[in-house]
PDB file of N, CA and C in Angstrom:
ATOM      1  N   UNK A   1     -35.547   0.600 -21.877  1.00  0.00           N
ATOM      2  CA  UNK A   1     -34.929  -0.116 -22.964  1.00  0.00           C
ATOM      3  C   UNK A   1     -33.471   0.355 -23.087  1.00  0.00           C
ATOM      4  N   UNK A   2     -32.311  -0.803 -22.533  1.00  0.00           N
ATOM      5  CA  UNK A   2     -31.323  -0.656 -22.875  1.00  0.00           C
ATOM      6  C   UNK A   2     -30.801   0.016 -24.405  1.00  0.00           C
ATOM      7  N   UNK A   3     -29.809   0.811 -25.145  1.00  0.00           N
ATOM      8  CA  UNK A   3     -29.166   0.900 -26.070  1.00  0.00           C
ATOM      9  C   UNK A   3     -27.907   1.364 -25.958  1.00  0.00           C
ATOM     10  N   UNK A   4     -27.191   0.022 -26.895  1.00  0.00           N
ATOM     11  CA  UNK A   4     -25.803   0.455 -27.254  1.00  0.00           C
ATOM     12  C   UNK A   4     -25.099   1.162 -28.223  1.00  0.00           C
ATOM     13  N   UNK A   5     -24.336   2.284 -28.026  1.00  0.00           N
ATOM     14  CA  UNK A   5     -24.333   2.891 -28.799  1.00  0.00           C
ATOM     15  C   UNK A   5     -22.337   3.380 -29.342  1.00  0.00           C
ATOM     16  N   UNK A   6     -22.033   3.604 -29.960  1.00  0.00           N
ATOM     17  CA  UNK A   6     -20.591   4.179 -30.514  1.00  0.00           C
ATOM     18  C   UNK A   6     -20.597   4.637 -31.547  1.00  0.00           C
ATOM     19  N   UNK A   7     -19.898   5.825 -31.678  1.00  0.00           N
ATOM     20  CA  UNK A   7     -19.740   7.411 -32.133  1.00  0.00           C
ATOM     21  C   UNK A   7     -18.305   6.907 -32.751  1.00  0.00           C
ATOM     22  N   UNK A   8     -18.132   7.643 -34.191  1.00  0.00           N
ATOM     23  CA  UNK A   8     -16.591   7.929 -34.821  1.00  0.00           C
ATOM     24  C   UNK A   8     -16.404   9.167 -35.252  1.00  0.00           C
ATOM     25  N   UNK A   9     -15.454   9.845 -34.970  1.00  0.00           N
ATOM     26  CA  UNK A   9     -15.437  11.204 -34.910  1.00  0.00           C
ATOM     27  C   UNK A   9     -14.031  11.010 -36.269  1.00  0.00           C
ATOM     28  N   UNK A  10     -14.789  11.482 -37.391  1.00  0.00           N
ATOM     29  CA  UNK A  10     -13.610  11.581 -38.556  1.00  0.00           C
ATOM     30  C   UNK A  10     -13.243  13.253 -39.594  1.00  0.00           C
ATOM     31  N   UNK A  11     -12.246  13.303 -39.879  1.00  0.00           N
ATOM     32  CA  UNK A  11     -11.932  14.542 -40.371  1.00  0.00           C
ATOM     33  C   UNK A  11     -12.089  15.943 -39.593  1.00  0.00           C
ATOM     34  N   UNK A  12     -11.666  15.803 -38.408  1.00  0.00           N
ATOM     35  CA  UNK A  12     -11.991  17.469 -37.416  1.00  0.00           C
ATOM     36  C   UNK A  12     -11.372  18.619 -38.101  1.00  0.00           C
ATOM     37  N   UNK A  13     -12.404  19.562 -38.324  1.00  0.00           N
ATOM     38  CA  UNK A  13     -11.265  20.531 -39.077  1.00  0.00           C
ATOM     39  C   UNK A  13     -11.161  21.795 -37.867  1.00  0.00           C
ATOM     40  N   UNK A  14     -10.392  22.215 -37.040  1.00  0.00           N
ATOM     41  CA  UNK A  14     -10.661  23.331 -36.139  1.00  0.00           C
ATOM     42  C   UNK A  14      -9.784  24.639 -36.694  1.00  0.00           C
ATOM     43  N   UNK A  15     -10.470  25.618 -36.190  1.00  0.00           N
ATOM     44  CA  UNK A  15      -9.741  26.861 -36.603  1.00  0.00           C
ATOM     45  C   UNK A  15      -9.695  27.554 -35.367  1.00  0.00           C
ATOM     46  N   UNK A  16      -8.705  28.210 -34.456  1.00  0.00           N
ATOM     47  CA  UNK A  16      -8.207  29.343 -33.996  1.00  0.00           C
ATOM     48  C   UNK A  16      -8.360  30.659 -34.009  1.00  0.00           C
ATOM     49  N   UNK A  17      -9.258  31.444 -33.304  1.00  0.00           N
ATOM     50  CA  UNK A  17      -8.949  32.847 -33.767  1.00  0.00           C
ATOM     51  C   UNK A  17      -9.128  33.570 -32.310  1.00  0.00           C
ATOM     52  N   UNK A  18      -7.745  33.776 -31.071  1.00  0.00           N
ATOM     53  CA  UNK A  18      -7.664  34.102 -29.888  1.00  0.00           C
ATOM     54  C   UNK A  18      -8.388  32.749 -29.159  1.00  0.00           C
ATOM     55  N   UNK A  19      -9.266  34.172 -28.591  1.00  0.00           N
ATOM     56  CA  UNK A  19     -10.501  33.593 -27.424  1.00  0.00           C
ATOM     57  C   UNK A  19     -11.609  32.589 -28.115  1.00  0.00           C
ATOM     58  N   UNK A  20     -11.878  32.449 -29.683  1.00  0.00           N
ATOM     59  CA  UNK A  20     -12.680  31.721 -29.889  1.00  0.00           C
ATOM     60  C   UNK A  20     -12.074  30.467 -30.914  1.00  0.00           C
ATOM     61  N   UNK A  21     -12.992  29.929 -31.335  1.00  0.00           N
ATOM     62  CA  UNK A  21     -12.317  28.756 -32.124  1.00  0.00           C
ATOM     63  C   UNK A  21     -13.307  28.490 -33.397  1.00  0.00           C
ATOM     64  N   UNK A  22     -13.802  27.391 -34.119  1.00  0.00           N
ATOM     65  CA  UNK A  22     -14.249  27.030 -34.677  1.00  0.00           C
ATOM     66  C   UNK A  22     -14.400  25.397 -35.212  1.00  0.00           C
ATOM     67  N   UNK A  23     -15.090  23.829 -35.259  1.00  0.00           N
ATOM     68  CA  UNK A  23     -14.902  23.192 -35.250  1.00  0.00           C
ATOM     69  C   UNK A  23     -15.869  22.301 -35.891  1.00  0.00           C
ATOM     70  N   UNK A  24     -15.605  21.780 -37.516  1.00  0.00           N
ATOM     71  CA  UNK A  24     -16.491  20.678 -38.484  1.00  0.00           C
ATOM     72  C   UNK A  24     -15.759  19.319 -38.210  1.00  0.00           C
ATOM     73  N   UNK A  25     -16.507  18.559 -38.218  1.00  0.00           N
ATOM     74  CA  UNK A  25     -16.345  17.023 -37.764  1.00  0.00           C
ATOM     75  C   UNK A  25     -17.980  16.419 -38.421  1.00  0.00           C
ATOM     76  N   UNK A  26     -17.110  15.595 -39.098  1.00  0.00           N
ATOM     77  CA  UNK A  26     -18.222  13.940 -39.734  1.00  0.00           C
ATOM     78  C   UNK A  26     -18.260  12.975 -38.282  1.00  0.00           C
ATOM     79  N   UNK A  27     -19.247  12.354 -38.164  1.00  0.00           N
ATOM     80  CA  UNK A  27     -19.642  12.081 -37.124  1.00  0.00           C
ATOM     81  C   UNK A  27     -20.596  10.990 -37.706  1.00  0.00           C
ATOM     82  N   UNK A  28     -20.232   9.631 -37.105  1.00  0.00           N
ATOM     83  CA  UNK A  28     -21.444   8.132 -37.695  1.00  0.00           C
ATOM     84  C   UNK A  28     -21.540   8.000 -36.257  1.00  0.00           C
ATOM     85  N   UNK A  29     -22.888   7.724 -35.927  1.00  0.00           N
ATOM     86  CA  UNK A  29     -23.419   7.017 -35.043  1.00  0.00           C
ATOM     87  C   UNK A  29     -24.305   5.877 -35.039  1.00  0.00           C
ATOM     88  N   UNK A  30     -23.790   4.708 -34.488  1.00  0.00           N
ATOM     89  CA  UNK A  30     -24.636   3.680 -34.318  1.00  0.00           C
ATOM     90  C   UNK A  30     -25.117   3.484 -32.929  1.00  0.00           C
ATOM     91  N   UNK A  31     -27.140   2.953 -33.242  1.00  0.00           N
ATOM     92  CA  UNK A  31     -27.730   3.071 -32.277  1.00  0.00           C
ATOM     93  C   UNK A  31     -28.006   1.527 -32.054  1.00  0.00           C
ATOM     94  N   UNK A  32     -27.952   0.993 -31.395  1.00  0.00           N
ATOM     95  CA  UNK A  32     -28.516  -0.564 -31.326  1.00  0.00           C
ATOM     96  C   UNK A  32     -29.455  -1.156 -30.236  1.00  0.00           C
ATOM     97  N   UNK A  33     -30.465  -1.838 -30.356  1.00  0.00           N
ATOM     98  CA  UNK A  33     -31.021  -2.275 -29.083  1.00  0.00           C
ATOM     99  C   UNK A  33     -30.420  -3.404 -28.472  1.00  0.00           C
ATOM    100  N   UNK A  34     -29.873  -3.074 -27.165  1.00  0.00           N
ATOM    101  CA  UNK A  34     -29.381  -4.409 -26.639  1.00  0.00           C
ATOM    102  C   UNK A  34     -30.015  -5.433 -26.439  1.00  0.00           C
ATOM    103  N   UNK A  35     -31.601  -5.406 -26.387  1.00  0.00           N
ATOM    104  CA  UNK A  35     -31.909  -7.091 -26.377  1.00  0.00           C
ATOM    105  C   UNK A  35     -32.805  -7.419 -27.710  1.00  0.00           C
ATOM    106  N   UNK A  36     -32.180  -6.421 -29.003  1.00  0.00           N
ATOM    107  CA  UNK A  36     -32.676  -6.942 -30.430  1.00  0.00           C
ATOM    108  C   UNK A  36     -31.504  -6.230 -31.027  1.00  0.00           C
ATOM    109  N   UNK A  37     -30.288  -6.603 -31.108  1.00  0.00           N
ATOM    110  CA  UNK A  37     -29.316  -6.437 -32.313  1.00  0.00           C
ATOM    111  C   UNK A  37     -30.170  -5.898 -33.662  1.00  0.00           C
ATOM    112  N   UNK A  38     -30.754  -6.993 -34.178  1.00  0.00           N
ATOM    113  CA  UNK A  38     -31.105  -6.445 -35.797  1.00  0.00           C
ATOM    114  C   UNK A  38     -32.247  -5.183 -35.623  1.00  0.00           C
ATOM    115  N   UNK A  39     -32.230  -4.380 -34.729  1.00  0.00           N
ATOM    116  CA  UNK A  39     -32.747  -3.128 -34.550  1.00  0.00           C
ATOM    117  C   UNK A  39     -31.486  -2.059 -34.196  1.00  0.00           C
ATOM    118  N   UNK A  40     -31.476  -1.608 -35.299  1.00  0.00           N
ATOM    119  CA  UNK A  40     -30.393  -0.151 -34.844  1.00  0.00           C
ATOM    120  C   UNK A  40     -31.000   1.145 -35.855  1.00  0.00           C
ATOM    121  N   UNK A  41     -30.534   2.139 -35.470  1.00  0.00           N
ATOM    122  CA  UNK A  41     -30.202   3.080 -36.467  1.00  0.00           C
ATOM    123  C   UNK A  41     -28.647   3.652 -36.433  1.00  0.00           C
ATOM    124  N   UNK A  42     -28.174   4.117 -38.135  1.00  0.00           N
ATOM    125  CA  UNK A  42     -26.919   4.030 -38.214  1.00  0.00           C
ATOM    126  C   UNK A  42     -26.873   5.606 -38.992  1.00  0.00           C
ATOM    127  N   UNK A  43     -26.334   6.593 -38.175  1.00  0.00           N
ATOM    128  CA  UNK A  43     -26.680   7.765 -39.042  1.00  0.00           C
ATOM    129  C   UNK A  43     -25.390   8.799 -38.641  1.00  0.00           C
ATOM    130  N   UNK A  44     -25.166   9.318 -40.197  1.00  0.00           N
ATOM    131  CA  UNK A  44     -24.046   9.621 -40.335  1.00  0.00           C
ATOM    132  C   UNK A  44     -24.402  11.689 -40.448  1.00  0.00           C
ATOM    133  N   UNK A  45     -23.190  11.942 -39.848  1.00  0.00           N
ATOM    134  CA  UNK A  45     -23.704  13.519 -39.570  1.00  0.00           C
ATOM    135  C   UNK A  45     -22.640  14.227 -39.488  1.00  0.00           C
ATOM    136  N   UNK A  46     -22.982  16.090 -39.917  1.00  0.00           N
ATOM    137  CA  UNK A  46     -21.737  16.935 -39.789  1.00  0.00           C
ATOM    138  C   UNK A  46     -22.027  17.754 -38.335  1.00  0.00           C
ATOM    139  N   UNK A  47     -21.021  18.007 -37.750  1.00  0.00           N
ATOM    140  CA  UNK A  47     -21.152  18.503 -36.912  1.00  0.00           C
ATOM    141  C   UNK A  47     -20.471  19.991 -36.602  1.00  0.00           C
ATOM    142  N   UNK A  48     -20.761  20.922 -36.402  1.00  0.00           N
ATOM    143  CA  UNK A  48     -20.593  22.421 -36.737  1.00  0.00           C
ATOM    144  C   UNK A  48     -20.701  23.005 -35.354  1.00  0.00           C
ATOM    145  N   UNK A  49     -19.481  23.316 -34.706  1.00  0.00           N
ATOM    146  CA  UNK A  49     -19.031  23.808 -33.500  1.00  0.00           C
ATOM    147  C   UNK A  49     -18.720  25.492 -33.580  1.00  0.00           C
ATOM    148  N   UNK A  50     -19.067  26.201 -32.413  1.00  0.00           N
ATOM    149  CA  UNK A  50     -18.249  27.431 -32.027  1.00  0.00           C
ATOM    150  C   UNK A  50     -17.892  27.030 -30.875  1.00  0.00           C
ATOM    151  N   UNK A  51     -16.944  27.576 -30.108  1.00  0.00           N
ATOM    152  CA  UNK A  51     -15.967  27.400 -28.949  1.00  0.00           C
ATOM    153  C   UNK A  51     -15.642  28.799 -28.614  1.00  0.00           C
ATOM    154  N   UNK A  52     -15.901  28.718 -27.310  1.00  0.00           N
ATOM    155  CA  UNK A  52     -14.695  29.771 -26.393  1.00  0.00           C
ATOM    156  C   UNK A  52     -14.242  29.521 -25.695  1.00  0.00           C
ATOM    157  N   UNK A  53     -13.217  30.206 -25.299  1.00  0.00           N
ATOM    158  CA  UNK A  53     -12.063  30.010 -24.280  1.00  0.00           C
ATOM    159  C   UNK A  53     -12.743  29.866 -22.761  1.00  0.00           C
ATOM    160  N   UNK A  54     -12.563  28.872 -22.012  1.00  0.00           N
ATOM    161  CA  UNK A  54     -13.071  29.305 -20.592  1.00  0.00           C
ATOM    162  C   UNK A  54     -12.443  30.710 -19.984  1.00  0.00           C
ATOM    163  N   UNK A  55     -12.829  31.771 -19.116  1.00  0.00           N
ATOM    164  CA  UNK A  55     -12.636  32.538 -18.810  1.00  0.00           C
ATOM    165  C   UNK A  55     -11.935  32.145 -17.589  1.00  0.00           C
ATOM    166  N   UNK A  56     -11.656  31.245 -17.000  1.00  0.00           N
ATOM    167  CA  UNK A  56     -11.066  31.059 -15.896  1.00  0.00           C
ATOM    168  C   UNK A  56      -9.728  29.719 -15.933  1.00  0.00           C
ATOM    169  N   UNK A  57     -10.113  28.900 -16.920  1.00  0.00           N
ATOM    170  CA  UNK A  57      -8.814  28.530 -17.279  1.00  0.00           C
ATOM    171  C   UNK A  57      -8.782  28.479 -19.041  1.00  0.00           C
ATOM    172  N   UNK A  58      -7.690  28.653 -19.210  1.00  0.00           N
ATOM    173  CA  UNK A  58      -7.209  28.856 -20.444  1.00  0.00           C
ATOM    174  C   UNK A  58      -7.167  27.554 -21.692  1.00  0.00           C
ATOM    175  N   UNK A  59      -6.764  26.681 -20.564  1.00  0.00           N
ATOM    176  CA  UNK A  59      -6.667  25.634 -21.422  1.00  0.00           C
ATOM    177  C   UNK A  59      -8.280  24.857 -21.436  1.00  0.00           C
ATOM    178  N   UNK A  60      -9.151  25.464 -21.419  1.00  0.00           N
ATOM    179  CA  UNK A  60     -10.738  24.821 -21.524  1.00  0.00           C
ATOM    180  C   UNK A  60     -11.609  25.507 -22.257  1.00  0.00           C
ATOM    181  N   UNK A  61     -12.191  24.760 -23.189  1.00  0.00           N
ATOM    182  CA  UNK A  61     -12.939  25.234 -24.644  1.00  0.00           C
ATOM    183  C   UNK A  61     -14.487  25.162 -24.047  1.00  0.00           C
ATOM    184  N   UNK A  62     -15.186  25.522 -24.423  1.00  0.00           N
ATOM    185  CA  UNK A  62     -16.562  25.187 -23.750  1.00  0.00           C
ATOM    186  C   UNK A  62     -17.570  25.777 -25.098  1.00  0.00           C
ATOM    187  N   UNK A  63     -18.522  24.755 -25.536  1.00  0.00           N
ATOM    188  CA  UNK A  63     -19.031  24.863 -26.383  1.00  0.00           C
ATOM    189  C   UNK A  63     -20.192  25.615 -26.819  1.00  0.00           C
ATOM    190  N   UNK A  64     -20.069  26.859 -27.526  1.00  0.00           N
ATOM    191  CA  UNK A  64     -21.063  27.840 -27.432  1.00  0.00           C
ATOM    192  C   UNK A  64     -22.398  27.753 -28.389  1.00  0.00           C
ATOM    193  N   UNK A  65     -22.060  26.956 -29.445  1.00  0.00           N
ATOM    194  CA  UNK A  65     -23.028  27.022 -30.538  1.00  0.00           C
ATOM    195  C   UNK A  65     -22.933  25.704 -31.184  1.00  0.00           C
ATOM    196  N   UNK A  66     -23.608  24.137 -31.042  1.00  0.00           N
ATOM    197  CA  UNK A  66     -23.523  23.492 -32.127  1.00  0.00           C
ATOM    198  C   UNK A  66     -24.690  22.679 -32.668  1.00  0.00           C
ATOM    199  N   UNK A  67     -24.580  22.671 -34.295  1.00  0.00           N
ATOM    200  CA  UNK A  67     -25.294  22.897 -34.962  1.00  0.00           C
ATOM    201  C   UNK A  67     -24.896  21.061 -35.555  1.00  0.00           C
ATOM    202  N   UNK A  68     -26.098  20.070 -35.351  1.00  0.00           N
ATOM    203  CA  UNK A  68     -25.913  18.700 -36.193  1.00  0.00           C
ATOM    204  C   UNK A  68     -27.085  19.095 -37.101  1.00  0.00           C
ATOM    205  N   UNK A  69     -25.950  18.561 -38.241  1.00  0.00           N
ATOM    206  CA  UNK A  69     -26.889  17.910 -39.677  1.00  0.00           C
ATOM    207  C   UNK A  69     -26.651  16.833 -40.014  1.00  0.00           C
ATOM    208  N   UNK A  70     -27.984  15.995 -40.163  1.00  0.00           N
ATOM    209  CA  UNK A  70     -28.205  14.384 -40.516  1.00  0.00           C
ATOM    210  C   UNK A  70     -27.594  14.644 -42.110  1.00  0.00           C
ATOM    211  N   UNK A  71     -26.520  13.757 -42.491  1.00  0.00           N
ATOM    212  CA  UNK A  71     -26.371  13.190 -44.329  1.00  0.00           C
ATOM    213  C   UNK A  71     -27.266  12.140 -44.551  1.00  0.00           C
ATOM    214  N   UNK A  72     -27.161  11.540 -44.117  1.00  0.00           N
ATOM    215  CA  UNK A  72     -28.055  10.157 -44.261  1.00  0.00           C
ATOM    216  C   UNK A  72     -28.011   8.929 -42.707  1.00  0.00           C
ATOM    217  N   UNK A  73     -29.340   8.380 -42.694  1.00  0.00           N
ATOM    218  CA  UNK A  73     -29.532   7.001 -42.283  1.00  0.00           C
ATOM    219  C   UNK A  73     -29.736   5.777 -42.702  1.00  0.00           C
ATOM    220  N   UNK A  74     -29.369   4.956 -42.059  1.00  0.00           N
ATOM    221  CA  UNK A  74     -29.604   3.499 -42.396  1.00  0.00           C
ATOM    222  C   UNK A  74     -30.391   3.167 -41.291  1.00  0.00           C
ATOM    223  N   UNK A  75     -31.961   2.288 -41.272  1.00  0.00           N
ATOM    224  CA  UNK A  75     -31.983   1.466 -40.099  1.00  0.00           C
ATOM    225  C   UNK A  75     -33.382   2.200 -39.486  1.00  0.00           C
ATOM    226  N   UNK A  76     -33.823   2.051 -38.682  1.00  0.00           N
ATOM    227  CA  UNK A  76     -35.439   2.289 -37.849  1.00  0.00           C
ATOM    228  C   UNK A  76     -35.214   3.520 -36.719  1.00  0.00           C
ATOM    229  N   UNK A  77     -35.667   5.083 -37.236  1.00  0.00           N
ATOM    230  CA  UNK A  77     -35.285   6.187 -36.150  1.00  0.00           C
ATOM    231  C   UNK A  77     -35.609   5.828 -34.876  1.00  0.00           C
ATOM    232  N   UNK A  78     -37.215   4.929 -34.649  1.00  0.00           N
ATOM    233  CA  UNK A  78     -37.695   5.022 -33.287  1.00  0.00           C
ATOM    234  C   UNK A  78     -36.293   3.578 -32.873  1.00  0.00           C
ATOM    235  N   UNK A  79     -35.646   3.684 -32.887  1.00  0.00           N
ATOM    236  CA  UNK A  79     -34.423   2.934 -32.049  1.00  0.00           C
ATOM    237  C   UNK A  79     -34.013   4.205 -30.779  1.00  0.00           C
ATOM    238  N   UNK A  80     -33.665   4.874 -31.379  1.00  0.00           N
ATOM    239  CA  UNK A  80     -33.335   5.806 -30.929  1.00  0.00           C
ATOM    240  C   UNK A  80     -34.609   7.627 -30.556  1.00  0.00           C
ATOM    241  N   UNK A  81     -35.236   8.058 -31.173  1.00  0.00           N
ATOM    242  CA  UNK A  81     -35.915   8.442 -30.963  1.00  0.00           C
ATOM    243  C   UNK A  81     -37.551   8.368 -30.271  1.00  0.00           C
ATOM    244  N   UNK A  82     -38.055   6.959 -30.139  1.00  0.00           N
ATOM    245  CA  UNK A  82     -38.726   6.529 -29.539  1.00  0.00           C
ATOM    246  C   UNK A  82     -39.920   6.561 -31.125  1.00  0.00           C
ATOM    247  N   UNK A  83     -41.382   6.203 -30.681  1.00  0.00           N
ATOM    248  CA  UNK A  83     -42.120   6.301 -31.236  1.00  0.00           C
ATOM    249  C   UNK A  83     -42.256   7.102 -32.343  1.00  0.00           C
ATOM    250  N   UNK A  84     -42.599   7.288 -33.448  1.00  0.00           N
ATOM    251  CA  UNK A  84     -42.957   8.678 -34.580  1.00  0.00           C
ATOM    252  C   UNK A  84     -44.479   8.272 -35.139  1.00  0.00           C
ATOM    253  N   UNK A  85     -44.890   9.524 -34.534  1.00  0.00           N
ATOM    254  CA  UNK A  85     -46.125   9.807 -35.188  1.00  0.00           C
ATOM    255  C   UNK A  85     -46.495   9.219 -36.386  1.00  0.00           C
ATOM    256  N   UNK A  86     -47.662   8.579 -36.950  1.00  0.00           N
ATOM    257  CA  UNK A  86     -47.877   9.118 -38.764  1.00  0.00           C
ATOM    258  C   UNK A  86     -48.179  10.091 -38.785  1.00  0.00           C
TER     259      UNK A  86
END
């Protein structure tokens, strides 16, 4: 089962400290089925990053720790998650 999907990445807050970093970002994702439109899920989330420096080039972050929390959904999880139990 095809799904289409697009991500908005709003408010990044990053912090700096040397070799490591730190990084919160709101994050909506819409899930859609490509051959049923009026099936999606639409779920909006924070996203909670640690970063370090690559050790071999400098200019490359590589992501050590991240942590999503759901705020809310709109819309049917098994779009995206497949089946759910009762």
């Amino acid at each position: 089962m095809s799904i289409e999907e697009t991500h908005t990445v709003t408010n990044p807050r990053p912090a700096v400290d040397g070799d490591k970093a730190t990084l919160w970002a709101l994050v909506e994702a819409r899930h859609v089925r490509a051959a049923a439109p009026d099936e999606f899920l639409l779920l909006k989330n924070t996203y909670d990053v640690e970063l370090v420096r690559d050790a071999v080039d400098a200019d490359l972050w590589r992501i050590r720790i991240m942590t999503i929390r759901n705020v809310w959904f709109e819309g049917r999880p098994e779009v995206l998650f497949g089946s759910i139990p009762s």
